[in-house]
Structures are given as C-alpha cells and as structure tokens.
C-alpha atoms as a PDB file:
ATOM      1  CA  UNK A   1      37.769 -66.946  37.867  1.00  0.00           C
ATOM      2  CA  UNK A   2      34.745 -64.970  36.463  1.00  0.00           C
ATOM      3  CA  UNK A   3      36.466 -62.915  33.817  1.00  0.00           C
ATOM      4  CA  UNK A   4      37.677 -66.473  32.598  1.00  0.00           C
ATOM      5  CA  UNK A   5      33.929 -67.958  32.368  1.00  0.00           C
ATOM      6  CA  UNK A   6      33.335 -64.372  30.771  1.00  0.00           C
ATOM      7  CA  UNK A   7      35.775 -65.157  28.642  1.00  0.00           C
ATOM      8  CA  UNK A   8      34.972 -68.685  27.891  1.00  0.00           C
ATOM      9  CA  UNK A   9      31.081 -67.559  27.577  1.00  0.00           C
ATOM     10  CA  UNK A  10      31.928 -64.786  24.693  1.00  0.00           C
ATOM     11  CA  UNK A  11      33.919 -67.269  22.606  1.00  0.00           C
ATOM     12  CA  UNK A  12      31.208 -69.544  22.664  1.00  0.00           C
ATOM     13  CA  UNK A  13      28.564 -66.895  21.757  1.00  0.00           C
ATOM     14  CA  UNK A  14      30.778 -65.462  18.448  1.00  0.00           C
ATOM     15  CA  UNK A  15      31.474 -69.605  17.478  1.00  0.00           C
ATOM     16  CA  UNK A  16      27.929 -69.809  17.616  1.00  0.00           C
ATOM     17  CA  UNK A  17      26.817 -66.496  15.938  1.00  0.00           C
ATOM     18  CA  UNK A  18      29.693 -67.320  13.089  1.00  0.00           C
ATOM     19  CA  UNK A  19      27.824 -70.608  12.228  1.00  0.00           C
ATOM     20  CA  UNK A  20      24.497 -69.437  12.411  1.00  0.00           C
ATOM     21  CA  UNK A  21      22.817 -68.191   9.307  1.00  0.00           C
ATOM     22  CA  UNK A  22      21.276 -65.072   8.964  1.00  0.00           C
ATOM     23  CA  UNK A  23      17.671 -65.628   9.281  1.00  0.00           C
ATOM     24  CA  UNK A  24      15.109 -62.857   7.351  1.00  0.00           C
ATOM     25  CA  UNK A  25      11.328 -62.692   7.540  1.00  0.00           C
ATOM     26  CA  UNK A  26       8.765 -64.176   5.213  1.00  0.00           C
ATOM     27  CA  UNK A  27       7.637 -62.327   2.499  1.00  0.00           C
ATOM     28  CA  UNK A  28       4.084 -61.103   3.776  1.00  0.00           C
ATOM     29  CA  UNK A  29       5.729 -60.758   7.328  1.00  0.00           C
ATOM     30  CA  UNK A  30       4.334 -57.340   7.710  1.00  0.00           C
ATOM     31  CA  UNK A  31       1.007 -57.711   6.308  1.00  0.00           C
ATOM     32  CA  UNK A  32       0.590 -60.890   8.748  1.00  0.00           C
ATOM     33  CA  UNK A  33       1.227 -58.649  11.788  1.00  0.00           C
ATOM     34  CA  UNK A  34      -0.397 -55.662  10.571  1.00  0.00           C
ATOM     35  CA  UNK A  35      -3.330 -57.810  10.450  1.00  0.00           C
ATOM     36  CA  UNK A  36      -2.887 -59.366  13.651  1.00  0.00           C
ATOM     37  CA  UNK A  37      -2.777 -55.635  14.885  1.00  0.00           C
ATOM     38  CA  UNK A  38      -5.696 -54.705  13.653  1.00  0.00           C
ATOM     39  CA  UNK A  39      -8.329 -57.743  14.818  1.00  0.00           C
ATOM     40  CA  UNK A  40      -6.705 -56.690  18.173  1.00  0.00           C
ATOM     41  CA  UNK A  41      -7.675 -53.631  18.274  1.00  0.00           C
ATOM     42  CA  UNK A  42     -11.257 -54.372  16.575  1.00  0.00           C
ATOM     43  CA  UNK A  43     -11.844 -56.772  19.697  1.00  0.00           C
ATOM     44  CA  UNK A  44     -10.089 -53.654  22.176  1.00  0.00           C
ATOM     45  CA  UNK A  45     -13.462 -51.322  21.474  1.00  0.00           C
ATOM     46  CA  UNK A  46     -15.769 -50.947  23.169  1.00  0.00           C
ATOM     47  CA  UNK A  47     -19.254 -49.561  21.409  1.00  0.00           C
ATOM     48  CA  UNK A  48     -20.669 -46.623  23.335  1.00  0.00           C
ATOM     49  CA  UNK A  49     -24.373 -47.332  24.728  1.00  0.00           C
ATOM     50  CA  UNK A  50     -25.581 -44.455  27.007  1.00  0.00           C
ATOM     51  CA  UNK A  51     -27.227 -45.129  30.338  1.00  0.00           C
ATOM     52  CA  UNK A  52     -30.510 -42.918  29.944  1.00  0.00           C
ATOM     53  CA  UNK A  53     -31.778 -43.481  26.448  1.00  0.00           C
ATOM     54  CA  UNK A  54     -32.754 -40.544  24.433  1.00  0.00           C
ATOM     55  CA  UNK A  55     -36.519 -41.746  24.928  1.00  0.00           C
ATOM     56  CA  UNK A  56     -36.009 -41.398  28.634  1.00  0.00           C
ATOM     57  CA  UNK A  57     -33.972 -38.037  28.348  1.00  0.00           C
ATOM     58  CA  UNK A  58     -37.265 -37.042  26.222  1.00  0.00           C
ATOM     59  CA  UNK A  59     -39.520 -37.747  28.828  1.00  0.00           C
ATOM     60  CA  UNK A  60     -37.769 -36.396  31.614  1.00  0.00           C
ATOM     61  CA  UNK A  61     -37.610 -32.799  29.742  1.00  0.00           C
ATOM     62  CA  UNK A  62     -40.722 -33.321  28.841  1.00  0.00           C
ATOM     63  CA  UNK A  63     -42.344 -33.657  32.517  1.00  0.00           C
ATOM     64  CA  UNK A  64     -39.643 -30.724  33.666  1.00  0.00           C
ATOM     65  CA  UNK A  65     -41.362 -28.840  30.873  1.00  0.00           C
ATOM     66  CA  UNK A  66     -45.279 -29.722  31.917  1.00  0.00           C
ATOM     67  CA  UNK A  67     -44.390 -28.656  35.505  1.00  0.00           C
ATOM     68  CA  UNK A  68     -42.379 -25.299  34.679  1.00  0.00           C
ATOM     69  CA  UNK A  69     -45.622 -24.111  32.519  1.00  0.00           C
ATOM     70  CA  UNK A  70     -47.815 -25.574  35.174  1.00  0.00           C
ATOM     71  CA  UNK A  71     -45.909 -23.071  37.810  1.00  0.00           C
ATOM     72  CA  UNK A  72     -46.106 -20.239  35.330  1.00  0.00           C
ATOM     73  CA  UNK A  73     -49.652 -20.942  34.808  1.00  0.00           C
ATOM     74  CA  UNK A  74     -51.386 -21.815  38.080  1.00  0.00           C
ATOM     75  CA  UNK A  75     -49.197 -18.463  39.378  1.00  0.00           C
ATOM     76  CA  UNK A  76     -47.408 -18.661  43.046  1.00  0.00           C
ATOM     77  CA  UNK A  77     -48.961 -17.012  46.288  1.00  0.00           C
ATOM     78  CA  UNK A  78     -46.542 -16.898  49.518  1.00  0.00           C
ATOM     79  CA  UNK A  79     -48.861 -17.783  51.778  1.00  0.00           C
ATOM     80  CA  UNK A  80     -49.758 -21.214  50.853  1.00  0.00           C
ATOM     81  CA  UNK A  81     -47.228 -23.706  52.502  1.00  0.00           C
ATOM     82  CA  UNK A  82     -47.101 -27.542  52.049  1.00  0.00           C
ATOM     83  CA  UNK A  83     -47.685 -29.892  54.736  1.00  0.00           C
ATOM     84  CA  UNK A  84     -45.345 -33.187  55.206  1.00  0.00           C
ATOM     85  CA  UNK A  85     -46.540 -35.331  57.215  1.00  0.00           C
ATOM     86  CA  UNK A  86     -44.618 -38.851  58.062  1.00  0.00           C
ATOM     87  CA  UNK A  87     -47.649 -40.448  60.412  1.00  0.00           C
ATOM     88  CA  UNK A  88     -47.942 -43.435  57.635  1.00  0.00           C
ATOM     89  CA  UNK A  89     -44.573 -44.795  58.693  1.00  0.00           C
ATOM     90  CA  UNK A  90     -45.294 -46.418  62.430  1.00  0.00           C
ATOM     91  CA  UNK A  91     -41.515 -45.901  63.614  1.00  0.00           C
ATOM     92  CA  UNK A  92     -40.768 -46.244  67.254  1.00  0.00           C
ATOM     93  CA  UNK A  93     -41.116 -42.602  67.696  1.00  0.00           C
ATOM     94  CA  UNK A  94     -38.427 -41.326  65.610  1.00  0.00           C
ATOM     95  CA  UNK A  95     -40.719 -39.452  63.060  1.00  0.00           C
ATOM     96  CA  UNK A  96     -41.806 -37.155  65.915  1.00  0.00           C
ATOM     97  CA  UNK A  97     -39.409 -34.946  65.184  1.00  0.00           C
ATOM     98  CA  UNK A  98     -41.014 -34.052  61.475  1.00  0.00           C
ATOM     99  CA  UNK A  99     -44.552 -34.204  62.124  1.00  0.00           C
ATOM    100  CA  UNK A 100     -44.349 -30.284  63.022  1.00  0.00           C
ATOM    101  CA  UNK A 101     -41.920 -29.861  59.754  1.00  0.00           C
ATOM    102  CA  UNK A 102     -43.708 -27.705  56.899  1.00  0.00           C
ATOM    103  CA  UNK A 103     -42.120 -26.417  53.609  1.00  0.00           C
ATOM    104  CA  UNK A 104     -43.298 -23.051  52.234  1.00  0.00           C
ATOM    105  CA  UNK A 105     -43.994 -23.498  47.929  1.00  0.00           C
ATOM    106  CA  UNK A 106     -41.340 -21.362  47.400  1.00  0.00           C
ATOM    107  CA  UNK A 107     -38.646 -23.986  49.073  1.00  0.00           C
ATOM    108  CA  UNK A 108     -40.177 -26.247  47.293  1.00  0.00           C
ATOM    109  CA  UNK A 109     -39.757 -24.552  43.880  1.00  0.00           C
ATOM    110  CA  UNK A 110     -35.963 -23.758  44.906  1.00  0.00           C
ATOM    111  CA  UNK A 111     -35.525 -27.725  45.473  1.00  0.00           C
ATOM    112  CA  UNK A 112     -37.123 -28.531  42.171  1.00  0.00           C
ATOM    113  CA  UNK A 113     -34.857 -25.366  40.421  1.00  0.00           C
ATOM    114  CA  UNK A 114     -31.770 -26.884  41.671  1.00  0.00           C
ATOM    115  CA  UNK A 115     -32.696 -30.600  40.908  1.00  0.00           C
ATOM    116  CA  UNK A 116     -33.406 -29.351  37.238  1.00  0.00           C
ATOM    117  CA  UNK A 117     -29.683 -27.217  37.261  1.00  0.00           C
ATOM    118  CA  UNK A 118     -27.699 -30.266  38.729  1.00  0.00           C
ATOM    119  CA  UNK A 119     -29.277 -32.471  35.657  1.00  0.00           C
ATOM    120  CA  UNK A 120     -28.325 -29.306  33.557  1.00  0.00           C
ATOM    121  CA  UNK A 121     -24.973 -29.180  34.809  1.00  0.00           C
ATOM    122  CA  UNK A 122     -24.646 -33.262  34.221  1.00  0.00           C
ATOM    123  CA  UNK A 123     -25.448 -33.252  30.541  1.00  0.00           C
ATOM    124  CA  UNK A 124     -23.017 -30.221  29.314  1.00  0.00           C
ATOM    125  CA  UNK A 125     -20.402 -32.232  31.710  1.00  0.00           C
ATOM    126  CA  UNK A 126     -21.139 -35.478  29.900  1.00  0.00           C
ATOM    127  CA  UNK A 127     -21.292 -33.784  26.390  1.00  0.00           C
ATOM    128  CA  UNK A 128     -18.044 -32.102  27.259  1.00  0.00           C
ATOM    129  CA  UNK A 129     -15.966 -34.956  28.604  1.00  0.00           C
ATOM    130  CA  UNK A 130     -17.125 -36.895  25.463  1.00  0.00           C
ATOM    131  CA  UNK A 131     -15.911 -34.348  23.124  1.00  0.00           C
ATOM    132  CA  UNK A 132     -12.330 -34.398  25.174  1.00  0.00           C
ATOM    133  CA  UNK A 133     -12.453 -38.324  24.790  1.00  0.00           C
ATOM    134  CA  UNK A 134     -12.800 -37.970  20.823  1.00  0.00           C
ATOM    135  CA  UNK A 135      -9.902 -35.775  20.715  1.00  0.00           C
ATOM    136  CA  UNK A 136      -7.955 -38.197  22.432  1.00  0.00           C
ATOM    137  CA  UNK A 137      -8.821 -41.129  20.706  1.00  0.00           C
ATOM    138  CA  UNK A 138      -7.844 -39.112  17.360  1.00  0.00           C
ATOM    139  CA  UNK A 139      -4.592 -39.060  19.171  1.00  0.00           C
ATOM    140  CA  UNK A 140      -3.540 -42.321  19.008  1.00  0.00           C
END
C-alpha cells in the first residue's frame, strides 16, 4: 500500500514539474541581496566604547605616579608601622578582633605594589585580547 501512494505521489510531482515553467531571477537579483547583506551586517556592529576613559586611565597613572615619587622621596624607615583602627564603626563587638591589628609601611607598600601589577597585568591582557579579536574579525 505505501509503495503505491509512493508511486502515485512521484507521478504527480514529475506531471507537475513537466508543466511548470522554469522560473529565473530578476535582473538585479544579486545586487538586491548583496545589499540586503550588507545593511545587516551594518546594524550587526557593535562600536567599541571602553569602560575607563583615557581621561580616567590618565589620572589613575597619574596619582600611581605622585605616590611612587612621593615613596622615593619621603624615603622608608622599618620602624614606623601604621595603626588601623575600626572604633568608628559601633558593631556589636565584632571589630574587637582588629583593634590590636597594625600593618608595618612595608606591607603596606607590598599591597599598593601588587594593586599597581594586577592593573598592569589587566591592561597588556585587554590590549592583547583586542589585538586577537582584530585578527579574527579580519577572518571573516
């Protein structure tokens, strides 16, 4: 029973193919689409705006830069140590455990070294993956 409604279905698709015409494109068929193409991929991109602005980039160097010749020039001495204390924050009694808590200047310089590497370390990583996304957008 199927290969007969098989059978019936094929003769019905070549009596309809044989009286069909054969239909071919408009003339500026290509150009339409190729046009069509391109708007959509004009509306696809996205511009590139950074997050920090160069301004604010330029400021943060700059106060990185005011502090680093302020450490060079005011010299370092071991002995002085800096005193945190939390007492302005009236927690039920869960700041007791810092009010004996002191950092020594040169902890605090290592903090403020590594702070300045990790923002380093995030700008060659930005510039980087930037210069990898050109390449791939070349690509295609």
């Amino acid at each position: 029973m199927k290969t007969r409604d098989d059978k019936n279905i094929q003769r019905l698709v070549e009596k309809m193919m044989l009286d069909s015409a054969l239909e071919a494109p408009s003339f500026d068929f290509t150009s339409k689409v190729m046009s069509e193409v391109i708007s959509m991929e004009k509306k696809k991109s996205i511009s590139y705006k950074p997050l920090i602005s160069k301004r604010a980039w330029f400021m943060i160097f700059a106060a990185i830069a005011v502090f680093i010749t302020w450490l060079i020039f005011t010299g370092y001495s071991a002995e002085t140590q800096t005193n945190i204390n939390f007492n302005f924050i009236n927690a039920a009694n869960i700041l007791k455990v810092f009010s004996g808590f002191q950092l020594s200047s040169l902890t605090l310089y290592i903090l403020l070294l590594g702070i300045i590497l990790i923002f380093l370390q995030i700008i060659f990583l930005k510039s980087y993956l930037d210069k990898r996304f050109e390449k791939e957008d070349k690509v295609f």
